[in-house]
Protein backbone atom coordinates (compact mmCIF):
# COMPACT_ATOMS: atom_id res chain seq x y z
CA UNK A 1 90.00 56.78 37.57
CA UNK A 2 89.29 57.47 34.06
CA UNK A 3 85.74 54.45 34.15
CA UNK A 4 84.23 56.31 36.85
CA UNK A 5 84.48 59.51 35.06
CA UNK A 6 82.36 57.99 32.06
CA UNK A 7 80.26 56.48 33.73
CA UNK A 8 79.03 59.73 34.96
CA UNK A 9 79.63 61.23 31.56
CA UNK A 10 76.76 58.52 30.79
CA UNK A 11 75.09 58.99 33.37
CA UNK A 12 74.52 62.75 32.78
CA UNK A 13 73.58 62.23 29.00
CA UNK A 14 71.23 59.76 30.02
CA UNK A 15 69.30 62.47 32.35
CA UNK A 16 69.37 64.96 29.84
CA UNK A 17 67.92 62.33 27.21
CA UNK A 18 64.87 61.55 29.40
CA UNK A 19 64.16 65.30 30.15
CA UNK A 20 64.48 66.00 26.65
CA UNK A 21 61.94 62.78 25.98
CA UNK A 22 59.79 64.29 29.23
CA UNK A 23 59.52 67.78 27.58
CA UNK A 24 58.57 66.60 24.15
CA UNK A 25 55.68 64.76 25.83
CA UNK A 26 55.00 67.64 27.94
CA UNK A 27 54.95 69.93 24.66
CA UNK A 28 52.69 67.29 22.99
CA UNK A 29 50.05 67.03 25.77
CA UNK A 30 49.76 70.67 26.09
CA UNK A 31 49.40 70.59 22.17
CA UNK A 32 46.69 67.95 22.36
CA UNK A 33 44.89 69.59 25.50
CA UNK A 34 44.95 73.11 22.99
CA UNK A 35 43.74 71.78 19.92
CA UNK A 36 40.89 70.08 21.99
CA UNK A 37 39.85 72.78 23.77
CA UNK A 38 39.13 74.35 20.91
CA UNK A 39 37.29 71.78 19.11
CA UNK A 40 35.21 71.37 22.60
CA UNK A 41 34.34 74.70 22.36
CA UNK A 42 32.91 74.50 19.06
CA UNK A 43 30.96 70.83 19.64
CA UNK A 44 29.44 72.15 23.09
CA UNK A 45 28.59 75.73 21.99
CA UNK A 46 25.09 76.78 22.03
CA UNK A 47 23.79 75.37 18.96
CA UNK A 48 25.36 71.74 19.52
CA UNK A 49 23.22 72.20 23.12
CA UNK A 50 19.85 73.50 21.37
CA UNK A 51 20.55 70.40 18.73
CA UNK A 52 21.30 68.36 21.75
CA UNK A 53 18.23 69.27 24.44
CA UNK A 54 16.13 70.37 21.20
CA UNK A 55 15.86 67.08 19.87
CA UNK A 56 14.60 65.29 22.90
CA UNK A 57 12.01 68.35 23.55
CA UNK A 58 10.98 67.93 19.67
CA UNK A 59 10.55 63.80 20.60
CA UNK A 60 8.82 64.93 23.86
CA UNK A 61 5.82 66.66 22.27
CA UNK A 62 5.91 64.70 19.21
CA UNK A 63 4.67 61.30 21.12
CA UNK A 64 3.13 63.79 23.92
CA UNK A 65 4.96 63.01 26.98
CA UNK A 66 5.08 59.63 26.47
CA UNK A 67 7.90 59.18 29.44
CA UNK A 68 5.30 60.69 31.37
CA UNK A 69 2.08 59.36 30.19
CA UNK A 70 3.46 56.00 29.42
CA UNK A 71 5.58 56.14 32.83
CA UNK A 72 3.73 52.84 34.70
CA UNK A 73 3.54 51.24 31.32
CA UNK A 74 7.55 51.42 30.76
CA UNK A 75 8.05 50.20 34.48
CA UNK A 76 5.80 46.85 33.89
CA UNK A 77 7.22 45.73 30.41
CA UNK A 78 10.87 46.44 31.91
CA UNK A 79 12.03 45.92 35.34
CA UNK A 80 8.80 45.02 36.51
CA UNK A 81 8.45 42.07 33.51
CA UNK A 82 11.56 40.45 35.23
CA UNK A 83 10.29 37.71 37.27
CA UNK A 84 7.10 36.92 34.84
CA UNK A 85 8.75 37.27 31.23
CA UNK A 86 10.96 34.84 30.53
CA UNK A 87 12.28 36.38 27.40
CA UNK A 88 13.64 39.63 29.31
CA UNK A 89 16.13 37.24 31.63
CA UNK A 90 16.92 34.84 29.15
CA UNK A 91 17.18 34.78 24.77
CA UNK A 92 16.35 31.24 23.19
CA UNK A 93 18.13 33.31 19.91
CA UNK A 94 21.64 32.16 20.03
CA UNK A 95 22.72 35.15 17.84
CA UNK A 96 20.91 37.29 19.94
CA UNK A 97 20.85 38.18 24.36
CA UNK A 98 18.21 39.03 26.66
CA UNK A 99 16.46 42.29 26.72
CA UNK A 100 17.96 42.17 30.35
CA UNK A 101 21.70 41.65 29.25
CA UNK A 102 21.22 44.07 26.75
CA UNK A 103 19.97 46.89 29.65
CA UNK A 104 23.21 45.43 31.67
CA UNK A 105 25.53 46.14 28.90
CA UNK A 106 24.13 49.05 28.30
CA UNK A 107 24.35 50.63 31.71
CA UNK A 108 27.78 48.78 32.23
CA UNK A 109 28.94 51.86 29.36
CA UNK A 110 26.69 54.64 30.89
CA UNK A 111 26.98 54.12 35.06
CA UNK A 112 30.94 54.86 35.10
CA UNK A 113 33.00 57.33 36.32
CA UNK A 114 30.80 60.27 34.82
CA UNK A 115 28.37 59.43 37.97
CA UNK A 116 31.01 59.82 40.68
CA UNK A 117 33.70 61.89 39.49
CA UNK A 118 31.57 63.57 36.44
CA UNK A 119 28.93 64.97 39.17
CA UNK A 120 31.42 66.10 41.41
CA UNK A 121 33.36 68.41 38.62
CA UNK A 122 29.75 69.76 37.31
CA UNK A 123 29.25 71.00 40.64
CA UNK A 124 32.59 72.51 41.25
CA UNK A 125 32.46 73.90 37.59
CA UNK A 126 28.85 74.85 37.23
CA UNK A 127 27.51 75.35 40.44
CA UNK A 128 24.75 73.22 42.21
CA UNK A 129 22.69 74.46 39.50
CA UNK A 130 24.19 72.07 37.23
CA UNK A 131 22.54 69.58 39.34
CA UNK A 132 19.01 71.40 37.53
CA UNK A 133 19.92 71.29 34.57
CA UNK A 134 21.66 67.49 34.44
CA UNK A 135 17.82 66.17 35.25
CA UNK A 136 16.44 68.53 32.35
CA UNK A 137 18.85 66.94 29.95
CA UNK A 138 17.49 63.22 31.85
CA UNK A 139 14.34 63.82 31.55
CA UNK A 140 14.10 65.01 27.82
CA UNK A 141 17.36 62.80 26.85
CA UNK A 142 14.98 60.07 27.63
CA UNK A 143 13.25 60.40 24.49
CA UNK A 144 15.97 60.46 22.46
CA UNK A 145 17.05 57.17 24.31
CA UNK A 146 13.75 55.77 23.35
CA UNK A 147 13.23 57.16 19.81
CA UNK A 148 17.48 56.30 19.57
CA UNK A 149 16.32 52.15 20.40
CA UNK A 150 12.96 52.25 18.78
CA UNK A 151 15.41 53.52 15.20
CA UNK A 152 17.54 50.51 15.96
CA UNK A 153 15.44 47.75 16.16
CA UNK A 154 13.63 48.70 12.53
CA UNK A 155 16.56 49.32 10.65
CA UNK A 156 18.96 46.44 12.56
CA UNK A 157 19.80 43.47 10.26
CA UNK A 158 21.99 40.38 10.54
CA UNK A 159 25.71 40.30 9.70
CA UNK A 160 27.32 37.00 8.31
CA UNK A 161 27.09 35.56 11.58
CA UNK A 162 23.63 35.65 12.38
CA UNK A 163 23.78 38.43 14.63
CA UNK A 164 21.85 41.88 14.99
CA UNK A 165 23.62 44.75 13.52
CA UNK A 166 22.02 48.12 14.28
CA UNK A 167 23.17 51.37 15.54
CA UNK A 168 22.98 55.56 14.12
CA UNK A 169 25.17 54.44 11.28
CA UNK A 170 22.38 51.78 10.34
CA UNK A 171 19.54 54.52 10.30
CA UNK A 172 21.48 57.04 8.62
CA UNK A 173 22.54 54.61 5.98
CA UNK A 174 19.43 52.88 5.58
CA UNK A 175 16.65 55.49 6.95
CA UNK A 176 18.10 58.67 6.23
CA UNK A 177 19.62 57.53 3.27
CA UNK A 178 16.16 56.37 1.62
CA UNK A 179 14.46 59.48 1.79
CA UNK A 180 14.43 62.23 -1.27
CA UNK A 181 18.12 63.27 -1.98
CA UNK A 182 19.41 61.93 0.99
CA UNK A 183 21.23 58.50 -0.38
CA UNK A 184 25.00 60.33 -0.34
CA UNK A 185 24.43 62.10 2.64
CA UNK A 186 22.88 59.11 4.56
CA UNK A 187 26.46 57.02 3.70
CA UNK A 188 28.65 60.10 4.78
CA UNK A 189 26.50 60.47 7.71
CA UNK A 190 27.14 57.01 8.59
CA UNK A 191 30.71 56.51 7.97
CA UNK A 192 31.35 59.71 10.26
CA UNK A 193 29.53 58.81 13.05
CA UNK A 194 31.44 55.64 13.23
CA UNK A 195 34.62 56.93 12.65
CA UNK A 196 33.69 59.55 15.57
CA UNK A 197 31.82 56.17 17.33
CA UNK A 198 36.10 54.44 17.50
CA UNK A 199 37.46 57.84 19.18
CA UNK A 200 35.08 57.41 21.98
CA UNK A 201 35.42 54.05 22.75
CA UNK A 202 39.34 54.63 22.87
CA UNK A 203 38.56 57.95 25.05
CA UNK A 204 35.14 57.72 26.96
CA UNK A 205 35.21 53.72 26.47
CA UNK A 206 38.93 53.26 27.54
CA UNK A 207 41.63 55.55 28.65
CA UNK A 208 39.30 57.74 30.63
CA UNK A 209 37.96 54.62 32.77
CA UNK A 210 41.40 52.75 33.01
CA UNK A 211 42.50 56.50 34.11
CA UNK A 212 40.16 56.46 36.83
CA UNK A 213 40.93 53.28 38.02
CA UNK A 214 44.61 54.10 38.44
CA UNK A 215 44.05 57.03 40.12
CA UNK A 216 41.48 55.48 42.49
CA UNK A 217 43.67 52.56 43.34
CA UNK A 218 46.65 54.54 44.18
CA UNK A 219 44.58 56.97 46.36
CA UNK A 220 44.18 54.32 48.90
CA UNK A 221 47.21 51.41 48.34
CA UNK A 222 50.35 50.87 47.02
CA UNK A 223 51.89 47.22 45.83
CA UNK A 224 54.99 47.98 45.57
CA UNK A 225 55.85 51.34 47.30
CA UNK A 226 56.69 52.13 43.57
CA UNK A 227 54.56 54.34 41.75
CA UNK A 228 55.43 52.97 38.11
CA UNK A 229 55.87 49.97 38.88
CA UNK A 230 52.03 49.86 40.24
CA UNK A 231 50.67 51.81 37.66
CA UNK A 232 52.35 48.74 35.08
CA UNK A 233 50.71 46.23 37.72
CA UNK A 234 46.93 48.11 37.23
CA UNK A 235 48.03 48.08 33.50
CA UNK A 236 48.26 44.51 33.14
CA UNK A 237 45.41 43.51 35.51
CA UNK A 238 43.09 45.27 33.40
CA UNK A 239 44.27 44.51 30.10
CA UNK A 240 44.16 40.73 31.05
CA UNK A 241 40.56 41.27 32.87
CA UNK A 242 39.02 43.43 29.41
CA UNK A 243 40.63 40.52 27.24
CA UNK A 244 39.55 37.69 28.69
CA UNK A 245 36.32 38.78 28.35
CA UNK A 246 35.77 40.59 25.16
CA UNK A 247 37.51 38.42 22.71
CA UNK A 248 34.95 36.07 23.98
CA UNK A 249 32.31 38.04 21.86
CA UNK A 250 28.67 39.92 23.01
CA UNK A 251 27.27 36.74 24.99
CA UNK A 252 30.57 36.81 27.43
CA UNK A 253 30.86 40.62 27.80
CA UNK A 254 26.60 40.24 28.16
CA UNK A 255 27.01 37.74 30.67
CA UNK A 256 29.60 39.06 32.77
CA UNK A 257 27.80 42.85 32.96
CA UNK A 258 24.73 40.95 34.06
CA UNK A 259 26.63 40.08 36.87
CA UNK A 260 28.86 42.94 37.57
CA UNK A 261 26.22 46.26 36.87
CA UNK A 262 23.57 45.06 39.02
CA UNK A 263 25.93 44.37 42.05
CA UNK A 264 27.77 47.26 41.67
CA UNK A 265 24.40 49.46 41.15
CA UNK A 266 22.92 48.15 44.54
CA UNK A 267 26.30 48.63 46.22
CA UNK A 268 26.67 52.16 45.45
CA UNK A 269 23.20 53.34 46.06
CA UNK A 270 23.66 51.56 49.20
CA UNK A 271 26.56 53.55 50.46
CA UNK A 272 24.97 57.02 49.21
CA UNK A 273 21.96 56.73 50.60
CA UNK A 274 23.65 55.72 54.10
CA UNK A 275 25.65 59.51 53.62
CA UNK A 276 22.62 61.01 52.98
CA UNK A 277 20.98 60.09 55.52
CA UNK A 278 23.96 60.58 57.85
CA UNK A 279 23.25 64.43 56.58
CA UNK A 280 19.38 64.21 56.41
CA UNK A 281 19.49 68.04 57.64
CA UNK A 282 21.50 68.95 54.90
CA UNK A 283 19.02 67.71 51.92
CA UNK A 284 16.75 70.53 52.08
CA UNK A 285 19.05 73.31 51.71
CA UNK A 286 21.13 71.23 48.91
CA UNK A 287 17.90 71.29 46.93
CA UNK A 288 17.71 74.57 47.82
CA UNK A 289 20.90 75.41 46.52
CA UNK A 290 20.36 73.23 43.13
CA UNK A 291 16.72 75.30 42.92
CA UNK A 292 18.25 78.49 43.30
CA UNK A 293 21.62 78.05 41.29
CA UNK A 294 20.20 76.98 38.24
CA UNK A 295 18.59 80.37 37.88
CA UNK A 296 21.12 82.36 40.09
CA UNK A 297 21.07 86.12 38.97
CA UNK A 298 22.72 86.89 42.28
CA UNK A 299 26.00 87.97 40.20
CA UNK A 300 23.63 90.23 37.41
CA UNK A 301 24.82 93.68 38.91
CA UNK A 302 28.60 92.26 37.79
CA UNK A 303 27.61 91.35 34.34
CA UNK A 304 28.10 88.32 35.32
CA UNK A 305 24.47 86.72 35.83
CA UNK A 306 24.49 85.54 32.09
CA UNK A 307 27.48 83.66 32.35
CA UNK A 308 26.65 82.18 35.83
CA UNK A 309 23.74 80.54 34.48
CA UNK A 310 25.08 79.79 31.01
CA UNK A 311 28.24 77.39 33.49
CA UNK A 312 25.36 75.89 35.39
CA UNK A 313 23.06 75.04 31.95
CA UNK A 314 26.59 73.93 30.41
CA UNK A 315 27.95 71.86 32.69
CA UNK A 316 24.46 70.08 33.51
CA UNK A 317 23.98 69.07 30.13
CA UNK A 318 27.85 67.86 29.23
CA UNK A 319 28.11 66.12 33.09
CA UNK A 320 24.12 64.63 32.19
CA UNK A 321 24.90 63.60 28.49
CA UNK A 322 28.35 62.37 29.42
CA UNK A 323 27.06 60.50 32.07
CA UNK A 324 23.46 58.60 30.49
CA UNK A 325 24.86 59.00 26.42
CA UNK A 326 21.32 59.69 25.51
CA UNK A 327 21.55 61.35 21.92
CA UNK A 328 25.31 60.14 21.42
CA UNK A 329 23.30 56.91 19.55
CA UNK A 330 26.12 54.83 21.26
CA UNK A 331 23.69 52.06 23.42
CA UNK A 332 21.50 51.86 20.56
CA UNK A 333 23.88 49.41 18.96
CA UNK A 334 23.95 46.97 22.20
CA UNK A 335 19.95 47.30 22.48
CA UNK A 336 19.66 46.22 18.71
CA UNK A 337 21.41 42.92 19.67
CA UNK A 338 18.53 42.27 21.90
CA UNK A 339 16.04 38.64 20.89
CA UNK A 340 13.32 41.01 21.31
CA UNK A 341 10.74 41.91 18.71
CA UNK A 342 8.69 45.45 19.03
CA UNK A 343 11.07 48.28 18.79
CA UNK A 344 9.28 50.00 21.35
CA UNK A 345 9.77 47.76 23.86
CA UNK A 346 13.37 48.73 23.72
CA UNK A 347 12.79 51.77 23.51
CA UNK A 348 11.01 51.48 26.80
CA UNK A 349 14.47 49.77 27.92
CA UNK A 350 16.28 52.97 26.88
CA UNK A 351 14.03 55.51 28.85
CA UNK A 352 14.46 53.05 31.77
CA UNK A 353 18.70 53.35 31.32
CA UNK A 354 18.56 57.14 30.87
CA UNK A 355 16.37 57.12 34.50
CA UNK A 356 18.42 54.64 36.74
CA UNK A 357 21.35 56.05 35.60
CA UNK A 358 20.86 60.36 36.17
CA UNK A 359 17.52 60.11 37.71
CA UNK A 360 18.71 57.73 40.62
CA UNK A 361 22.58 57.23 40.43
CA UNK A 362 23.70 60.63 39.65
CA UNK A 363 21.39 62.64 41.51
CA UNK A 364 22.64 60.47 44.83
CA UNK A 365 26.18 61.50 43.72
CA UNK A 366 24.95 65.50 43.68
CA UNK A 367 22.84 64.95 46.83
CA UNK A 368 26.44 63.04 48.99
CA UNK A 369 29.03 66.22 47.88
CA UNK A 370 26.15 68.31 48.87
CA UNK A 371 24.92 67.55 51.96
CA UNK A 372 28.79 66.80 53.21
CA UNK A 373 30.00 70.60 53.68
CA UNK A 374 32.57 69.76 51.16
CA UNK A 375 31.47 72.71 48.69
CA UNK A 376 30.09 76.30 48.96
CA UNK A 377 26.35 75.82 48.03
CA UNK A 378 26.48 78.91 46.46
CA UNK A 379 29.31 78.52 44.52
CA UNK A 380 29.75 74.80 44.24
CA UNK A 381 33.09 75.81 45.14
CA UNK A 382 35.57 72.83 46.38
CA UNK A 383 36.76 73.88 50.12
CA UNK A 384 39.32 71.94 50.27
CA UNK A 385 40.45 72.47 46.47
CA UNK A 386 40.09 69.21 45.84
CA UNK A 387 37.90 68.28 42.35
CA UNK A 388 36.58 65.47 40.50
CA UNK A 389 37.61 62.30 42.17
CA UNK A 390 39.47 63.87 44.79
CA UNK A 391 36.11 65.70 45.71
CA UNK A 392 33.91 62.53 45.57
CA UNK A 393 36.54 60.21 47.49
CA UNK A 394 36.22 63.29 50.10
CA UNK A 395 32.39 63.62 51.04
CA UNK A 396 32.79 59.38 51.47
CA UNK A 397 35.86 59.66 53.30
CA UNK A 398 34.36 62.47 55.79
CA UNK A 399 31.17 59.97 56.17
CA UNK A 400 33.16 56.24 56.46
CA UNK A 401 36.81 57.39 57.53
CA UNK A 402 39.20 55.09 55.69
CA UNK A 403 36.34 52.79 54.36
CA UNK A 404 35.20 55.95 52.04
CA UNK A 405 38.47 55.41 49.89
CA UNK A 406 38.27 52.20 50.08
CA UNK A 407 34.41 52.21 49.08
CA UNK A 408 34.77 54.71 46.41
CA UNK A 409 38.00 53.07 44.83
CA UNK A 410 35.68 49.38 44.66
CA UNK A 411 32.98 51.35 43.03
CA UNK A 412 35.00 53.29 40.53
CA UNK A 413 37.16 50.81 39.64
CA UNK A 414 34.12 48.25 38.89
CA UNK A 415 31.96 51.09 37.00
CA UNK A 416 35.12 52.26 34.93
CA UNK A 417 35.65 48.42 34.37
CA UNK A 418 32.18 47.55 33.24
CA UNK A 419 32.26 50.75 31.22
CA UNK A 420 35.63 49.22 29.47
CA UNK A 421 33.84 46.11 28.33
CA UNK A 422 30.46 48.04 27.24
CA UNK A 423 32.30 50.53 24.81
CA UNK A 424 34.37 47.91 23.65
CA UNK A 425 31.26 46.17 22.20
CA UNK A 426 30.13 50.15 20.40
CA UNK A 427 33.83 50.00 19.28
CA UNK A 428 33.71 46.66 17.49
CA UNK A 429 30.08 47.40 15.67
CA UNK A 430 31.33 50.70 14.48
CA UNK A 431 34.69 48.91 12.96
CA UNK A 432 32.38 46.32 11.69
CA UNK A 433 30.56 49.16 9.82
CA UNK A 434 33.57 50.33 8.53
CA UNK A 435 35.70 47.06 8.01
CA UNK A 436 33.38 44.08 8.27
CA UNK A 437 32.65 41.64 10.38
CA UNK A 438 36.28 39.10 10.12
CA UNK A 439 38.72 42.14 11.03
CA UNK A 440 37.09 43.37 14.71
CA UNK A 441 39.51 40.81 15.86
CA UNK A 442 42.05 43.75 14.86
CA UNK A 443 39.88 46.21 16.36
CA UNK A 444 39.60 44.20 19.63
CA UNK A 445 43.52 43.99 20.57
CA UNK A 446 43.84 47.82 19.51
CA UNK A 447 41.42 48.18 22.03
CA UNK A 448 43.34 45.86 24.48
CA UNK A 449 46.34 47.71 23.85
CA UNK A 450 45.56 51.27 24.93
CA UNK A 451 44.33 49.95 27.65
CA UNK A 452 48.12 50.67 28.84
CA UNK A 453 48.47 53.90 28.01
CA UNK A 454 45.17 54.68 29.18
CA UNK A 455 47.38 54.32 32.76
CA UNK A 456 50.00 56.75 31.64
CA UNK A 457 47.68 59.41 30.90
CA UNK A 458 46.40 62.58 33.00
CA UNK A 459 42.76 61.15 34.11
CA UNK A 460 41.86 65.21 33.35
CA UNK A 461 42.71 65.20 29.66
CA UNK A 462 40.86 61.89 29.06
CA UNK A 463 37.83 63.37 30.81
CA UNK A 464 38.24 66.57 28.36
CA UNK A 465 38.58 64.60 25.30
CA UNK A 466 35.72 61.90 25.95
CA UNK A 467 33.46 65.26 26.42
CA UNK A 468 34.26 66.36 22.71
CA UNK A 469 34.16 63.06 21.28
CA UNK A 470 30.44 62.59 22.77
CA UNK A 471 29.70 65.70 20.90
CA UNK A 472 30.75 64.80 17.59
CA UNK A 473 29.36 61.36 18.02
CA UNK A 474 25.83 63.28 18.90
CA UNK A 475 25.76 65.36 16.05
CA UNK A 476 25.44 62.57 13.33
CA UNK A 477 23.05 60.74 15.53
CA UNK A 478 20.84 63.60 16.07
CA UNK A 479 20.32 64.61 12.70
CA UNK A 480 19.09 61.19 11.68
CA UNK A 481 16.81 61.06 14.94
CA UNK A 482 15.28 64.56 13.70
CA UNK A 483 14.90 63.57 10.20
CA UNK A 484 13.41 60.07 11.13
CA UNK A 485 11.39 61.49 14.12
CA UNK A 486 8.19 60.82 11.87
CA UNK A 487 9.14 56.91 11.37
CA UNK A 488 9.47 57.09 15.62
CA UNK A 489 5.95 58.50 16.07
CA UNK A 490 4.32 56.49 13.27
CA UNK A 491 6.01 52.82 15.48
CA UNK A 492 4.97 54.42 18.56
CA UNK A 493 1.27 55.22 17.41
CA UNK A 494 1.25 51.56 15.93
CA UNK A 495 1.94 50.29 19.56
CA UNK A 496 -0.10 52.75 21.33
CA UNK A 497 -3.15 51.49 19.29
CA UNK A 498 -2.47 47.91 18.82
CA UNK A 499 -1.39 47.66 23.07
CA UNK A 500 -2.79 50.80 24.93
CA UNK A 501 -5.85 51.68 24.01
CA UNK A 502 -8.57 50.15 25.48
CA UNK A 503 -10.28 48.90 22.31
CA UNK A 504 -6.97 47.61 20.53
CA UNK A 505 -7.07 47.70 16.45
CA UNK A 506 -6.43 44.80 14.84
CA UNK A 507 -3.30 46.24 12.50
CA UNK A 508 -0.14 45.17 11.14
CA UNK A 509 2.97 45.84 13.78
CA UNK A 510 5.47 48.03 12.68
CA UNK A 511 8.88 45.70 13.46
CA UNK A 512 11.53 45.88 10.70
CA UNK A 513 11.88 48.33 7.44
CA UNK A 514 13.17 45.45 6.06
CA UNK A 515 10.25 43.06 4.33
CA UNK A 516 11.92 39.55 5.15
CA UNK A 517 12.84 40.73 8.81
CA UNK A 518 9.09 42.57 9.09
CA UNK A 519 7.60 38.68 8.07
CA UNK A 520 10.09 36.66 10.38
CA UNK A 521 9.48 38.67 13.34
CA UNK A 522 5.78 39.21 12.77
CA UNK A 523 5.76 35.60 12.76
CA UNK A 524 7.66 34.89 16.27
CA UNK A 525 6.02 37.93 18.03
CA UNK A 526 2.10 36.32 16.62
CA UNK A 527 3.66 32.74 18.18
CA UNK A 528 4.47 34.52 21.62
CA UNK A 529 1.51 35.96 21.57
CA UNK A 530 -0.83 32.96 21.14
């Protein structure tokens, strides 16, 4: 009689270890989820959002409009140049990829979860004003894109492999750091945006997408009938997925995004447009309800107006800059790797990103929770209380019965997935800044590695902390975009009058800061121009 009785002795002692282990974590995630908070606060307050939207107004009038003016121009020389240039599909550099791949692996990191679930929680959190406000940060963040690529490309060099190394931490270094004064605060600059550059691709780059696939996966099957035991299974399929394919360097994750983002674009769009056309008589009073809640007063006589507006401006341009990265300086460093040779012709690339990805993807996202009767339009108010994910899988659920939670867990779980292998490329530049180029082999099975407990986590708190590592990422890459913002109109001017104007000046291009990149480059583009 006496084994029995120790057994559940044991057995008892064993339950009260794991609550005690259960509690601890509890007491640590609520620490984390604190501590962040208040940092958030802090990097989104208003004068990280003037810094933010300032900068790409500042761009904006300093090359006067040019996403506007130069609209048609960007259009031809990017998607329009696919089927006649065979430079943008395909990169005769071996150390280098296609203008195209570089787009693909660029929009792999941007068209994620932020376009699905992102939209859905600015809406319940800011109102359908947030919508508004989203396409202001768009339309000015695609400025900063551009003058973000155009920075890249002249100050990007070649590591001991052969292959392009450019990002912020290249232009604050090399750009900011050359002018009057500036040398110490150039390096510091630098080193913190990568530092901040590693945090992101572990949140934003990694546990927040690999959260979002387990959470979309499990919303619509089980493998097992055992939750843990799938959540291991998603765990392992991913981490064997992200390393197969990013230990095989830029060219494989290149390759495989130019197969995976363009698919998964078209599939998407597809299925949104289809709901919103399903609701056709719902798109006028969603716009409506964007229109008017981005400048609601309604709740003035409370003493509330302020603040409504303030959630709508707030949330617009977090969801907007969490969703297209325009001023975080993170696609910059996948756009330097790119065989091609004017820096404005990425830069044309990275106005392009910024406008598939809000402009198109994200405002379909707004336009299919809105049209669906799934929130107040006045409030952006959830009715059923479901948010984020929940919300999304909802309005496609209501439109395609089962199918929607199928659909949306196919297109979650491949933009989360693409967005895995596109940070993991930001990730490795930034701890080849810090570390050099032999030890991102280190850096590449961290990365691996969290992968796992990016499946343990609360998809929420990954969300949080990917929006306050965006912000400190921005703020080192928007200083050197301000201070630099005469090198970006003095390029662009070059390539206005050298390729725009109708009696082109015969002057020297403005490729590299460098002298011996400046002559190689001048060379090739002179040879592809002949």
């Amino acid at each position: 009689m006496a084994v029995p009785k120790v057994q559940q002795l044991n057995k008892l002692k064993s339950l009260r270890q794991k609550d005690g282990k259960e509690e601890k974590m509890d007491k640590f995630i609520q620490v984390v989820t604190d501590v962040n908070s208040a940092v958030n606060n802090v990097v989104w307050g208003i004068p990280a959002l003037i810094l933010l939207i300032g900068t790409g107004i500042l761009m904006t009038i300093l090359t006067k409009g040019f996403q506007f003016t130069r609209f048609g121009h960007m259009i031809k020389e990017t998607i329009g140049g696919l089927f006649c240039k065979k430079d943008i599909l395909k990169s005769k550099d071996k150390n280098s990829i296609s203008q195209f791949q570089a787009l693909c692996t660029a929009l792999s990191a941007t068209i994620g979860t932020g376009n699905i679930a992102g939209i859905a929680y600015a809406i319940t959190m800011g109102g359908p004003g947030a919508v508004f406000w989203m396409w202001i940060a768009a339309i000015v963040g695609m400025m900063t894109n551009y003058s973000e690529n155009v920075l890249g490309i002249f100050f990007r060099r070649r590591n001991k492999d052969g292959e392009w190394c450019g990002g912020a931490m290249y232009y604050l270094r090399d750009g900011l750091g050359s002018k009057k004064g500036c040398k110490t605060i150039g390096k510091v600059l630098a080193v913190l945006f990568s530092i901040f550059t590693l945090l992101a691709s572990f949140g934003i780059g990694n546990m927040g997408q690999v959260a979002s696939i387990r959470e979309s996966v499990l919303n619509v099957v089980s493998f097992t009938g055992n939750e843990k035991l799938d959540v291991w299974i998603i765990a392992i399929v991913v981490m064997i997925i992200v390393a197969l394919v990013i230990l095989g360097g830029l060219k494989r994750i290149a390759r495989t995004n130019e197969r995976i983002v363009p698919f998964m674009a078209i599939f998407y769009i597809i299925g949104a447009i289809v709901i919103v056309c399903m609701h056709i008589d719902m798109v006028g009073p969603a716009f409506a309800a964007i229109f008017k809640g981005a400048f609601n007063t309604k709740a003035a006589a409370g003493g509330v107006g302020g603040y409504v507006i303030m959630q709508a401006i707030t949330w617009g341009f977090k969801r907007g800059v969490f969703s297209n990265e325009a001023g975080l300086g993170s696609s910059v460093m996948v756009h330097s790797a790119s065989n091609v040779k004017e820096p404005v012709t990425q830069g044309l690339w990275g106005i392009f990103e910024v406008f598939v990805d809000t402009i198109v993807v994200c405002t379909l996202t707004a336009l299919v929770v809105l049209t669906t009767g799934i929130v107040d339009l006045e409030t952006g108010a959830s009715i059923s209380g479901a948010t984020k994910l929940g919300l999304a899988t909802e309005a496609f659920t209501q439109s395609f019965g089962t199918f929607g939670g199928i659909f949306i867990a196919i297109a979650v779980t491949l933009f989360a997935l693409s967005t895995v292998l596109g940070w993991s490329y930001y990730g490795t530049k930034a701890w080849e800044y810090l570390f050099g180029t032999k030890s991102t082999i280190v850096y590449k099975f961290i990365f691996i590695g969290i992968v796992a407990l990016g499946t343990a986590l609360s998809a929420d708190l990954m969300i949080d902390l990917s929006d306050t590592f965006n912000g400190l990422m921005a703020i080192p890459n928007l200083i050197g975009v301000v201070t630099l913002s005469g090198t970006v109109m003095a390029i662009t001017n070059n390539y206005i009058k050298r390729r725009l104007k109708k009696n082109k000046e015969d002057i020297k291009p403005m490729i590299s800061f460098f002298e011996d990149i400046q002559e190689e480059q001048e060379k090739a583009l002179a040879e592809e121009e002949n």
